[in-house]
C-alpha atoms as a PDB file:
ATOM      1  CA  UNK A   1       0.000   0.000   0.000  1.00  0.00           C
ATOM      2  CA  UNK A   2       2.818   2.194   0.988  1.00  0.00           C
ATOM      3  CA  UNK A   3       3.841   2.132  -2.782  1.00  0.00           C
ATOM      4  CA  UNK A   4       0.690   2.911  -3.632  1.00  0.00           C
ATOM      5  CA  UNK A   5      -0.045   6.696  -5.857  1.00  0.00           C
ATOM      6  CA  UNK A   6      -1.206   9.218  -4.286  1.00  0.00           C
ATOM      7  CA  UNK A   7      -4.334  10.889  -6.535  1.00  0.00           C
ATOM      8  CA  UNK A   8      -4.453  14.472  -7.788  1.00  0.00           C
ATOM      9  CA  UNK A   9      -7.937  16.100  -9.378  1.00  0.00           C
ATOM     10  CA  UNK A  10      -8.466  19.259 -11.039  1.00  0.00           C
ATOM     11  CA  UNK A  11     -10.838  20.810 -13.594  1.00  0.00           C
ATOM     12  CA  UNK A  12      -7.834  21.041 -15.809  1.00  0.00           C
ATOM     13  CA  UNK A  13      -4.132  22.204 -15.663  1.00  0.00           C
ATOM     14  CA  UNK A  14      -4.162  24.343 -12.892  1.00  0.00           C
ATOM     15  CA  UNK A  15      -3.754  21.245 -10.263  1.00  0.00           C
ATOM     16  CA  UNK A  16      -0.636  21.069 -12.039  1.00  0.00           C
ATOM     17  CA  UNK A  17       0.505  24.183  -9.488  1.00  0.00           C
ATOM     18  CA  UNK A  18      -0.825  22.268  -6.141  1.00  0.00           C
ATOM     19  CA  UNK A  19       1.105  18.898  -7.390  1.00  0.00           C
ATOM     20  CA  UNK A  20       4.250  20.718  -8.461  1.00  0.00           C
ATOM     21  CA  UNK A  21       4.182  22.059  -4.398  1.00  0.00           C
ATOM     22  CA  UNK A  22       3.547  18.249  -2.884  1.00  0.00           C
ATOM     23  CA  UNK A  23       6.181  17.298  -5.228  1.00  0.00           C
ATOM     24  CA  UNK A  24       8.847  19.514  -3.786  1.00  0.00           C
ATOM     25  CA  UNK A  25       8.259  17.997  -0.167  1.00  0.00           C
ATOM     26  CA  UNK A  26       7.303  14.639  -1.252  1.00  0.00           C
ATOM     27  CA  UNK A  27       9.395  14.060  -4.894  1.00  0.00           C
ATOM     28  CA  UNK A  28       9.456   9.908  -3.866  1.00  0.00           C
ATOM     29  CA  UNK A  29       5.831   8.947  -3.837  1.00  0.00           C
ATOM     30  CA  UNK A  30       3.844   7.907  -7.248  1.00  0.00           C
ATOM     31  CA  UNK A  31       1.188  10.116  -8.229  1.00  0.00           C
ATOM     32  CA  UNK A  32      -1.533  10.032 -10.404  1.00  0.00           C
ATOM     33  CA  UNK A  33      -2.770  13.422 -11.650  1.00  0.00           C
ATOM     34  CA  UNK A  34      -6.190  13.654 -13.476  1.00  0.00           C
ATOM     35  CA  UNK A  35      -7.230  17.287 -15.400  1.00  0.00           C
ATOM     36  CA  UNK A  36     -10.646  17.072 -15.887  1.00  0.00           C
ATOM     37  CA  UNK A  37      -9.803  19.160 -18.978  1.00  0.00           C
ATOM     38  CA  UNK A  38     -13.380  17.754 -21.136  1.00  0.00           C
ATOM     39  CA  UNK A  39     -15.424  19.145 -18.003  1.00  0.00           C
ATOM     40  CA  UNK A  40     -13.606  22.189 -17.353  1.00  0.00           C
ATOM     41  CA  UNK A  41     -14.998  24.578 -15.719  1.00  0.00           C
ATOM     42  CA  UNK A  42     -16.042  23.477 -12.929  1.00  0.00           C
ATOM     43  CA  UNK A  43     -16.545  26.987 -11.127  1.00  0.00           C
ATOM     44  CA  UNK A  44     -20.025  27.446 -12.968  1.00  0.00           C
ATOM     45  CA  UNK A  45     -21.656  23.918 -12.922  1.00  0.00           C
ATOM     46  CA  UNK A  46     -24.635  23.011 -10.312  1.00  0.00           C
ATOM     47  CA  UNK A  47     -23.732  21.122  -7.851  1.00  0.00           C
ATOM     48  CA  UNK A  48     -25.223  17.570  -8.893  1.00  0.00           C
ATOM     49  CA  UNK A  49     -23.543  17.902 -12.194  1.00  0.00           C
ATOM     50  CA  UNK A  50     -20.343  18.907 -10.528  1.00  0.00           C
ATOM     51  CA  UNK A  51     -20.853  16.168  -8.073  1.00  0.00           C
ATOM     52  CA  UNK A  52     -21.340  13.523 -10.662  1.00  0.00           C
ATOM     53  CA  UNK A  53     -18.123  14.496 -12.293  1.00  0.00           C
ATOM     54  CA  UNK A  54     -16.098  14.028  -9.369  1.00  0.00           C
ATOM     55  CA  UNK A  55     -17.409  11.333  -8.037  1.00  0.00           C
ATOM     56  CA  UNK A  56     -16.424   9.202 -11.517  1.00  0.00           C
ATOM     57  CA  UNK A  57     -12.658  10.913 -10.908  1.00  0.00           C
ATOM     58  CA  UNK A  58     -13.004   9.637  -7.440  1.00  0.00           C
ATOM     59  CA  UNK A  59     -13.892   6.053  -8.532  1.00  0.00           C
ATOM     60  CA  UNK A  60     -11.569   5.864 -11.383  1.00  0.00           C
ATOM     61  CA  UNK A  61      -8.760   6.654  -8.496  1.00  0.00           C
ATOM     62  CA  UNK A  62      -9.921   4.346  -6.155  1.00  0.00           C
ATOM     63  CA  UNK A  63     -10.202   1.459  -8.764  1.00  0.00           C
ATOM     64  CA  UNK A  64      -6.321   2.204  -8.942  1.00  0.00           C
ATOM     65  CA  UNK A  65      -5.707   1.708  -5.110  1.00  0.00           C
ATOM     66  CA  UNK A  66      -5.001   5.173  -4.452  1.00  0.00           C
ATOM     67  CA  UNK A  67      -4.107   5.854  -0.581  1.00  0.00           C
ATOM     68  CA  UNK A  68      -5.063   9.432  -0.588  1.00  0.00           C
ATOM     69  CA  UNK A  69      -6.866  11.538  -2.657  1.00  0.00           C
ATOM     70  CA  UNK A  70      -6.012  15.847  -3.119  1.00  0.00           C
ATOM     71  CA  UNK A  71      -8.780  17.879  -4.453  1.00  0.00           C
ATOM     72  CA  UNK A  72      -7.157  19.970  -6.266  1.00  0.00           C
ATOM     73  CA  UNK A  73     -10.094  22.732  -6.677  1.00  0.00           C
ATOM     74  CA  UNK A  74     -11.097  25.010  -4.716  1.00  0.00           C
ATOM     75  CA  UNK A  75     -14.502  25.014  -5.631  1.00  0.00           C
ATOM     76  CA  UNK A  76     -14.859  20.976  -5.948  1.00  0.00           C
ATOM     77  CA  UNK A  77     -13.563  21.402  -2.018  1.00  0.00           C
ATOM     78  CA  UNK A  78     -15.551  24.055  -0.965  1.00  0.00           C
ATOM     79  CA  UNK A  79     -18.637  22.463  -2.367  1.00  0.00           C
ATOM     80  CA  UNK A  80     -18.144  18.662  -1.934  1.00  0.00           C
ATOM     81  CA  UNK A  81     -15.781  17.358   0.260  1.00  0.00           C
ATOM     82  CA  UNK A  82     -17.738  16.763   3.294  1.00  0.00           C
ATOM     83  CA  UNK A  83     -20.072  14.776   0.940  1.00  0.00           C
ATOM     84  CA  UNK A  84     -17.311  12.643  -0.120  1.00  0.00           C
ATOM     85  CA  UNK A  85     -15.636  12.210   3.042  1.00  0.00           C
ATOM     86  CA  UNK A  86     -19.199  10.514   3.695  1.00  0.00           C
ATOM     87  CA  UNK A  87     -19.588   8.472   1.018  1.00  0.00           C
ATOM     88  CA  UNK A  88     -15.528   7.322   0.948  1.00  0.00           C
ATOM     89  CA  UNK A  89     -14.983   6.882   4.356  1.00  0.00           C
ATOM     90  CA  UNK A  90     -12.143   4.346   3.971  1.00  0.00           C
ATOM     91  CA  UNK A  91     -10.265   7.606   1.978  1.00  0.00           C
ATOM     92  CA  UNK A  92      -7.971  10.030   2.813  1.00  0.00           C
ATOM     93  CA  UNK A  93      -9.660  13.355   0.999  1.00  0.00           C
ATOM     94  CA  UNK A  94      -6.746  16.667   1.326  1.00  0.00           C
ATOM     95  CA  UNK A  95      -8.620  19.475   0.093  1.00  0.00           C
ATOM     96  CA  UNK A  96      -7.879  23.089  -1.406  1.00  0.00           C
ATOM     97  CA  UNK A  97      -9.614  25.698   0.169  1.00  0.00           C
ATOM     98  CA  UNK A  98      -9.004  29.685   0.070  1.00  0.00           C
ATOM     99  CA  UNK A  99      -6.026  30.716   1.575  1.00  0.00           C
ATOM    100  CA  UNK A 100      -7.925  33.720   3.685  1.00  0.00           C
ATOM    101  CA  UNK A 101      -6.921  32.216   7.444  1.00  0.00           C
ATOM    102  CA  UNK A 102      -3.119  32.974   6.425  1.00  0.00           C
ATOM    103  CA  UNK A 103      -4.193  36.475   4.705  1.00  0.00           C
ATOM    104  CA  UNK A 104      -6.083  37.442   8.109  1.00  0.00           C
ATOM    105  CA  UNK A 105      -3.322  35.331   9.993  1.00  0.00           C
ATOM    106  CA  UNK A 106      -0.469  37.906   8.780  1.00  0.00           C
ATOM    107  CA  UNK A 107      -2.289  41.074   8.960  1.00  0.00           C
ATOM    108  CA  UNK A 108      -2.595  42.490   5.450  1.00  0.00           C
ATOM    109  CA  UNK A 109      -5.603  45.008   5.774  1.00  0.00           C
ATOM    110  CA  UNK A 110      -7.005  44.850   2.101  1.00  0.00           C
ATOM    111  CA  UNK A 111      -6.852  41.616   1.104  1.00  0.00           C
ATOM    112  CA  UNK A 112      -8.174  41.019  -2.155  1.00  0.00           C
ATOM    113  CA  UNK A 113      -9.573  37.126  -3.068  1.00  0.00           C
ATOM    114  CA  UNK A 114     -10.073  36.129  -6.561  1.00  0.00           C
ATOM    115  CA  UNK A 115     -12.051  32.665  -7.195  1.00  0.00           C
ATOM    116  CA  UNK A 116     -14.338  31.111  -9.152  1.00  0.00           C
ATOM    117  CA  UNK A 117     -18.349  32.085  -8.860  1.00  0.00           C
ATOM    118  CA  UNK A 118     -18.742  28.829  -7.048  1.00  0.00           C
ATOM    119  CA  UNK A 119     -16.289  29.572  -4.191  1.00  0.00           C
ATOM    120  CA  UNK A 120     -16.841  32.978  -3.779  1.00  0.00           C
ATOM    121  CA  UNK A 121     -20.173  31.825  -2.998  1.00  0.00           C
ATOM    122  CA  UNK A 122     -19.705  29.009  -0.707  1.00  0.00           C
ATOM    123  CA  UNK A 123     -20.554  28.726   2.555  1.00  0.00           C
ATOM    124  CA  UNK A 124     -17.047  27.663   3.180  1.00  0.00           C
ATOM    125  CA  UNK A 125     -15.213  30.825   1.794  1.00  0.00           C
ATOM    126  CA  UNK A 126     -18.484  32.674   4.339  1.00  0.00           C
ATOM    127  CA  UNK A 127     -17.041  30.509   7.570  1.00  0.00           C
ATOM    128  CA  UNK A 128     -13.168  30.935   6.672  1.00  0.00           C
ATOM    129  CA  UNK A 129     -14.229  35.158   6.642  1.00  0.00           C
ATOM    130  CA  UNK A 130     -16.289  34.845   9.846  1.00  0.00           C
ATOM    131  CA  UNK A 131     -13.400  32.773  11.584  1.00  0.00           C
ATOM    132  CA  UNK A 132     -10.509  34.702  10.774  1.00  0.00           C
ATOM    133  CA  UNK A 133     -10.725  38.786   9.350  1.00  0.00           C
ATOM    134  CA  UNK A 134      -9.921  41.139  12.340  1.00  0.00           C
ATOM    135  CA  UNK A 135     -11.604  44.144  13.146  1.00  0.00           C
ATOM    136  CA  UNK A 136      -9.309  46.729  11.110  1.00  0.00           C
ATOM    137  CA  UNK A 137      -9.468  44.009   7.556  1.00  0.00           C
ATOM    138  CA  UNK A 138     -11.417  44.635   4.867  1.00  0.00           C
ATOM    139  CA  UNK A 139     -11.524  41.621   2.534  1.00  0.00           C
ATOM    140  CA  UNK A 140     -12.951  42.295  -1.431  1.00  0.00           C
ATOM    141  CA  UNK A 141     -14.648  38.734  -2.982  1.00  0.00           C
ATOM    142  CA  UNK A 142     -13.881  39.291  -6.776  1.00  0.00           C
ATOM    143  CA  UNK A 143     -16.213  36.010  -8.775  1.00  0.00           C
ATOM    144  CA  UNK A 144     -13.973  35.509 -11.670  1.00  0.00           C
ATOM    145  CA  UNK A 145     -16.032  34.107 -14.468  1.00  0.00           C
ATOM    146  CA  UNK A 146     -14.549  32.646 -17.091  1.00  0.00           C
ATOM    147  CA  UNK A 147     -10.992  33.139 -16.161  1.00  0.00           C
ATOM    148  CA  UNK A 148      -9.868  29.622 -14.951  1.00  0.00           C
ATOM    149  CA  UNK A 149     -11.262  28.850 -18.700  1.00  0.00           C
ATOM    150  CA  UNK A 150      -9.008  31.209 -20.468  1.00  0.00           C
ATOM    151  CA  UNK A 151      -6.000  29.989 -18.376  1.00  0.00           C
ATOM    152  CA  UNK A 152      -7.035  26.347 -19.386  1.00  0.00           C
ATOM    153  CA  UNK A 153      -7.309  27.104 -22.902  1.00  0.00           C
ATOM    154  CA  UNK A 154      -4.299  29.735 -23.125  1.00  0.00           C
ATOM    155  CA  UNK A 155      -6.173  32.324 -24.237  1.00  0.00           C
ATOM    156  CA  UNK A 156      -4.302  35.556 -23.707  1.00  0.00           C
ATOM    157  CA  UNK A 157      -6.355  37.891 -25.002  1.00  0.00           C
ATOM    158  CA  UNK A 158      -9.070  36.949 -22.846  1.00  0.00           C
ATOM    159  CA  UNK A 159      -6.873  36.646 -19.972  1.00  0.00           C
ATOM    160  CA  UNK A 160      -6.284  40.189 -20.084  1.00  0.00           C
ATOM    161  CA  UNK A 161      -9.760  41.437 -20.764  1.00  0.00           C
ATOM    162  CA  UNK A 162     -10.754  39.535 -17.727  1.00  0.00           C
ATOM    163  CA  UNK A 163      -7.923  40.865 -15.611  1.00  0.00           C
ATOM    164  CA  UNK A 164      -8.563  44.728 -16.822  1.00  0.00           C
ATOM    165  CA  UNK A 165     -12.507  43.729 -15.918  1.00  0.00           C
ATOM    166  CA  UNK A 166     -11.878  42.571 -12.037  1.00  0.00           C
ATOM    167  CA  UNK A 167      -8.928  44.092 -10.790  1.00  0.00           C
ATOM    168  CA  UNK A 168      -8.989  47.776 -12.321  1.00  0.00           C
ATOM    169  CA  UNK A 169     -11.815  48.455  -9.719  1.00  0.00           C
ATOM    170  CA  UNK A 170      -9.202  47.465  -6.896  1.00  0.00           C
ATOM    171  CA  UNK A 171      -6.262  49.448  -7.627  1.00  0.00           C
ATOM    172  CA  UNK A 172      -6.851  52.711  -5.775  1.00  0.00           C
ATOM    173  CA  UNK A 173      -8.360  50.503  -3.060  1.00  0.00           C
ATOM    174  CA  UNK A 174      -4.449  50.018  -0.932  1.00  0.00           C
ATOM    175  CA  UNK A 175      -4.954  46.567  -1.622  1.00  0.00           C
ATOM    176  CA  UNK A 176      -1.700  44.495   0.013  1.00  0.00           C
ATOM    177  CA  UNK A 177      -2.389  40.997  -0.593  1.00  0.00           C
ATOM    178  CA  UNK A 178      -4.392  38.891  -3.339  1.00  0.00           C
ATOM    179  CA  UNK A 179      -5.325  35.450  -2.248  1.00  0.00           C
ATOM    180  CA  UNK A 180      -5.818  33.003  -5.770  1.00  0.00           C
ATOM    181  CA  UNK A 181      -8.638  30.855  -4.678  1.00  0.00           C
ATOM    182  CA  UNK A 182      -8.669  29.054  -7.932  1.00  0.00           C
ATOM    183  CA  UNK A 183      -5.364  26.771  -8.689  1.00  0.00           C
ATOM    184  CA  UNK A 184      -5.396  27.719 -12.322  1.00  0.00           C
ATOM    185  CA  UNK A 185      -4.973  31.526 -11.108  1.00  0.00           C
ATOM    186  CA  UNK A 186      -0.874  31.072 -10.009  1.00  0.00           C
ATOM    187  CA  UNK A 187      -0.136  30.443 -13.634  1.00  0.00           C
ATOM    188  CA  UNK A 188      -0.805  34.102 -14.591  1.00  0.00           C
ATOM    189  CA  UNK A 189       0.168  35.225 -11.259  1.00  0.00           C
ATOM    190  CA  UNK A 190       3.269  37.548 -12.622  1.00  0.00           C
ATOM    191  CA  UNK A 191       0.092  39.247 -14.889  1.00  0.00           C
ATOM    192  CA  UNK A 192      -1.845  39.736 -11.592  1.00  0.00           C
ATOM    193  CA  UNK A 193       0.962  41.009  -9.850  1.00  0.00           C
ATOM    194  CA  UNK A 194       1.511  44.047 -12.723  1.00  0.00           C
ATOM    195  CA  UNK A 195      -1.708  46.123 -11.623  1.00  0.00           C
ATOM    196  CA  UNK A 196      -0.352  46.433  -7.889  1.00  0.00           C
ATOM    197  CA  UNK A 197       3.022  47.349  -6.537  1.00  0.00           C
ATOM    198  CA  UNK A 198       4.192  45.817  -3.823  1.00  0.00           C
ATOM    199  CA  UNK A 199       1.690  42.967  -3.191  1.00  0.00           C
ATOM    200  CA  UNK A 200       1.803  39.942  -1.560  1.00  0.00           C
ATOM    201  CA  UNK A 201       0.301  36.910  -3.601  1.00  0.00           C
ATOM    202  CA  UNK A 202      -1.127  33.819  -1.471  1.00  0.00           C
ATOM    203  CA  UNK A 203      -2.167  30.609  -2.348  1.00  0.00           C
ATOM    204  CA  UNK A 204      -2.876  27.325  -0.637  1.00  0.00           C
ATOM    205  CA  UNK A 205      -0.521  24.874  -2.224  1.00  0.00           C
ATOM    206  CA  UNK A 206       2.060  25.434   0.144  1.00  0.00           C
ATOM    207  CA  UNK A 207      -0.493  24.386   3.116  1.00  0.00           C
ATOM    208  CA  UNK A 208      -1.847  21.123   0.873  1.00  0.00           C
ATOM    209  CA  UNK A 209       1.570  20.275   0.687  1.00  0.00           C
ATOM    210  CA  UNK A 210       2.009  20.292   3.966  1.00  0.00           C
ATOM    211  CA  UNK A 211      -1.117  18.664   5.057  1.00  0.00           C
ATOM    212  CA  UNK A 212      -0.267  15.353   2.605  1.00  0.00           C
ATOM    213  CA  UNK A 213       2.904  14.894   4.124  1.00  0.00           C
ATOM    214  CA  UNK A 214       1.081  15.153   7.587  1.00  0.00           C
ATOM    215  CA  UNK A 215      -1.220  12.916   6.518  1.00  0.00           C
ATOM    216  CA  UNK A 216       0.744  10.218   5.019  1.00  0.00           C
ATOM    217  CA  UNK A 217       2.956  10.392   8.148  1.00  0.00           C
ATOM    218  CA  UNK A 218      -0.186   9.949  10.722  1.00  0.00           C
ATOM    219  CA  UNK A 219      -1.687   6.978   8.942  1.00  0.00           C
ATOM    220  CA  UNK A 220       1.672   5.473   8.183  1.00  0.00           C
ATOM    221  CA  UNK A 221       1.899   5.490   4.537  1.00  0.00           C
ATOM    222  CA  UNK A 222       5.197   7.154   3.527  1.00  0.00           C
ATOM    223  CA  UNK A 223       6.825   5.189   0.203  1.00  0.00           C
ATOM    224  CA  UNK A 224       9.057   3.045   2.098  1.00  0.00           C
ATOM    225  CA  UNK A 225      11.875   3.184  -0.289  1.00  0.00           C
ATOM    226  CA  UNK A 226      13.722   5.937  -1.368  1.00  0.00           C
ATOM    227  CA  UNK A 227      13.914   6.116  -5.069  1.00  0.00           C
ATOM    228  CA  UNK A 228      11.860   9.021  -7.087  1.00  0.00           C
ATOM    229  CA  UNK A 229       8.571   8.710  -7.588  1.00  0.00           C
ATOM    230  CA  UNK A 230       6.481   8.136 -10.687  1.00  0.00           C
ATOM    231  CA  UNK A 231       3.836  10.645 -12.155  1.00  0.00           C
ATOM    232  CA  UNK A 232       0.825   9.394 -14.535  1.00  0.00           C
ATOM    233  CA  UNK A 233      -1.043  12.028 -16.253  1.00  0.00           C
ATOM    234  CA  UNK A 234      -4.706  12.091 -17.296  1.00  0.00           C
ATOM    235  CA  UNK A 235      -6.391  14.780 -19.229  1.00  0.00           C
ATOM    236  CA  UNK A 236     -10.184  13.559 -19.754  1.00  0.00           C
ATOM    237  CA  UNK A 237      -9.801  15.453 -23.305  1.00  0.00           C
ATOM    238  CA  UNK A 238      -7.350  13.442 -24.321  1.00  0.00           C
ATOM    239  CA  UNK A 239      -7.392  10.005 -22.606  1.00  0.00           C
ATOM    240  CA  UNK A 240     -10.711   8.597 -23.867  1.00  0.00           C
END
């Protein structure tokens, strides 16, 4: 088992930035890494459609003895992973959530988060604001529609309508720190970073990182030996 890959999801290539972080801490284990490219993106789908989707990914990972499973989505996490934890109790499930805690945590006072419809909405991005922004924080929720899609499909030009469309409101607002609440958004983070100076970018790959180590260590299912790991990758486009 302890040989066993370790599963990574995503609506498409932006996982690619959570497993590239695991990979740095963890470069023996096998992975498997699955862009749900075909069904991308998930950030506008209802939820039973969205749940549906995953729950194939899920099965198609456990069918290949996965011990531990990273949502790498935001909004599949913030909108499913309790449900799955529930249905897969023998799993591990690591999710990808907002990374407002360490925003509030360090004290920025305009903290800007950019995310997909879906999260922005969530009741989980609502709890992690509730739980953690101080008294003297102002926090923005920017719903990014249709940018995770550009990203996945490389379209530039769209990329920087949609930037000039959410983030030209903020820039007289003293904004310090942008939290990417969408995996796909730290591929154009060095275009984000161009309409503020001196801001601090966040995202929660670092902490999922973390967390799979933790958890592979608790439940005793480190790679036992020593040599570097293999990586498999899906894309639902392509691998029919």
């Amino acid at each position: 088992m302890n040989n066993n890959y370790i599963g990574v999801l995503d609506s498409g290539i932006g996982g690619l930035t959570t497993l590239k972080e695991i990979k740095k801490i963890l470069p023996n284990e096998n992975y498997i890494f699955y862009a749900d490219s075909k069904n991308n993106p998930y950030g506008e789908k209802p939820i039973k459609e969205l749940h549906s989707i995953v729950k194939n990914i899920v099965d198609y990972f456990i069918n290949k003895k996965v011990k531990l499973i990273v949502i790498a989505c935001n909004t599949a996490t913030t909108r499913l992973i309790h449900k799955l934890r529930k249905e897969y109790p023998n799993m591990i499930f690591i999710g990808t959530e907002p990374a407002i805690k360490v925003a509030c945590d360090n004290n920025y006072k305009n903290i800007l988060v950019l995310g997909t419809p879906s999260t922005i909405k969530s009741k989980r991005t609502s709890i992690l604001i509730k739980d953690y922004k101080k008294e003297h924080q102002n926090i923005y929720l920017v719903a990014c529609e249709g940018l995770a899609n550009a990203i996945e499909t490389k379209n530039n030009s769209q990329i920087n309508k949609l930037l000039d469309k959410y983030l030209n409101p903020y820039i007289n607002k003293n904004i310090d720190s942008i939290v990417l609440a969408c995996t796909h958004y730290p591929i154009i983070k060095n275009k984000i970073k161009k309409y503020f100076s001196n801001i601090k970018i966040i995202d929660g790959n670092k902490g999922v990182a973390k967390q799979v180590k933790y958890q592979l260590e608790k439940n005793n299912l480190l790679k036992a030996n020593k040599r570097k790991g293999k990586t498999i990758i899906i894309n639902s486009k392509l691998n029919k």
